[in-house]
Protein backbone atom coordinates (compact mmCIF):
# COMPACT_ATOMS: atom_id res chain seq x y z
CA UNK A 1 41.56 11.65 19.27
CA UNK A 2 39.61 12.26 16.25
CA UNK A 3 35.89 12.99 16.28
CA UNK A 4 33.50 9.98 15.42
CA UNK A 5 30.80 10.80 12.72
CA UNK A 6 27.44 9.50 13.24
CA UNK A 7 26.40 8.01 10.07
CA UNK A 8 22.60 9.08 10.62
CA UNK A 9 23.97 12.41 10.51
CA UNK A 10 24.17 12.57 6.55
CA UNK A 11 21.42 11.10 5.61
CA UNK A 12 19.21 13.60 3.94
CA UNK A 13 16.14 12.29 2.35
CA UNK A 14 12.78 13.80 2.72
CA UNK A 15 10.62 11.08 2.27
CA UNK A 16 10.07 9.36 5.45
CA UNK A 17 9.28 12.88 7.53
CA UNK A 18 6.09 13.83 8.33
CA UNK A 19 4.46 17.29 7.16
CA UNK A 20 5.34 19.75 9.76
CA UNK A 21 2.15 20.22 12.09
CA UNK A 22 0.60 16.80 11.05
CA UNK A 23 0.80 16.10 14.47
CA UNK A 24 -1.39 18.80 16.29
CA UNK A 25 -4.56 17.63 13.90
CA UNK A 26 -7.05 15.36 14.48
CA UNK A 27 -6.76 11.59 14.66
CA UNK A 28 -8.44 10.78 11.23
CA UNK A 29 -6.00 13.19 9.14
CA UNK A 30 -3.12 12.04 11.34
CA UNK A 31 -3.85 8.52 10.06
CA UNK A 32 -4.25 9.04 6.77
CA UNK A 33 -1.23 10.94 6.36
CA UNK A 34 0.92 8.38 7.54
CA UNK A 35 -0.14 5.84 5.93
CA UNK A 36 0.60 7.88 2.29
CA UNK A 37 2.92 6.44 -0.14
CA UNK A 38 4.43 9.87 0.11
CA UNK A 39 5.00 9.72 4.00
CA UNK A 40 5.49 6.41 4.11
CA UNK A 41 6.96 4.67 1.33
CA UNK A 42 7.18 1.18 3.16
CA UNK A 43 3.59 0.95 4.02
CA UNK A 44 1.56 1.98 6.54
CA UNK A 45 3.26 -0.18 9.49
CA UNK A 46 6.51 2.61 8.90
CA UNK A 47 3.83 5.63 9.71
CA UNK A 48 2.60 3.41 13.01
CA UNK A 49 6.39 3.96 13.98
CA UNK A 50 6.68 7.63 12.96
CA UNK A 51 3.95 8.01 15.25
CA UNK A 52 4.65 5.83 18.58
CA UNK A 53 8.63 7.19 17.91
CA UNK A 54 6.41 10.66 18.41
CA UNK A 55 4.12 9.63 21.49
CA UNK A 56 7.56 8.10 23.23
CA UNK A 57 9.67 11.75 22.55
CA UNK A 58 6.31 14.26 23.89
CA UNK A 59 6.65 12.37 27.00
CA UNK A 60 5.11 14.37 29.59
CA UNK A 61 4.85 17.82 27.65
CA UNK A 62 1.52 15.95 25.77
CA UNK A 63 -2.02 17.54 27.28
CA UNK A 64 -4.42 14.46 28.09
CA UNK A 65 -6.56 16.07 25.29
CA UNK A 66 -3.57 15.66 22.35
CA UNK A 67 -2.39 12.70 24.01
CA UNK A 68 -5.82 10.63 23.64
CA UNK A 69 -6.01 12.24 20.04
CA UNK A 70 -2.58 10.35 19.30
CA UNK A 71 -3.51 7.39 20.50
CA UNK A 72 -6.57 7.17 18.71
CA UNK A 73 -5.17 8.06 15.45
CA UNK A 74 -2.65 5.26 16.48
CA UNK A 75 -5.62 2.63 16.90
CA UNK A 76 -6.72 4.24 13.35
CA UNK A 77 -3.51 2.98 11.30
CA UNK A 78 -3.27 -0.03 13.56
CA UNK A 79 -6.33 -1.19 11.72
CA UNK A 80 -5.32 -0.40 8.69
CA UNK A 81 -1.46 -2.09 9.07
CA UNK A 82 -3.67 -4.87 9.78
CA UNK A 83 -5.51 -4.67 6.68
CA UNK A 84 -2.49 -4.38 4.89
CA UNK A 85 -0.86 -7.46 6.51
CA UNK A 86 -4.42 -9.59 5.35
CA UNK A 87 -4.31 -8.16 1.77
CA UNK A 88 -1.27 -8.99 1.01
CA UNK A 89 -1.10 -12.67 2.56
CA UNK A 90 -4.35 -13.02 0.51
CA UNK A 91 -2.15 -12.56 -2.77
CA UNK A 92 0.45 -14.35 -1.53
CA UNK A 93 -1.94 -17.46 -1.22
CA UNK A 94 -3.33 -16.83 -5.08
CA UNK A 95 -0.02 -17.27 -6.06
């Protein structure tokens, strides 16, 4: 029987990974990062998934300490997906 390719297995584009290390700094520059253009060319709400997608593979091997770093720079860029969402239903309603 033939081998199956996985189609996420050629996909090489370097646009939706994180800097290497991004994650072991604090929760402000964390944040920020991810909600780039360059990190995250859909908008911060793709960066809030880089970084649960993150928190979920660490699992156990996170220290308390990093772990409650992560999830504040996660409350971080949930505000500002949430500003996002209101800015842009504001211009869809001047429209």
């Amino acid at each position: 029987m033939a081998k199956k390719r996985r189609w996420s297995a050629s996909v090489k584009t370097e646009s939706t990974h994180p800097p290497a290390g991004l994650f072991k700094k604090n929760a402000a520059t964390i944040a920020r990062t991810l909600a780039s253009r360059r990190v995250s060319p859909k908008g911060p709400a793709s960066g809030m998934r880089m970084l649960t997608f993150f928190i979920n593979r660490a699992g156990h091997n996170l220290s308390p300490k990093r772990r409650a770093e992560l999830n504040k720079a996660k409350s971080i860029l949930s505000q500002r997906v949430h500003r996002a969402r209101e800015a842009r239903q504001r211009k869809s309603r001047r429209k």
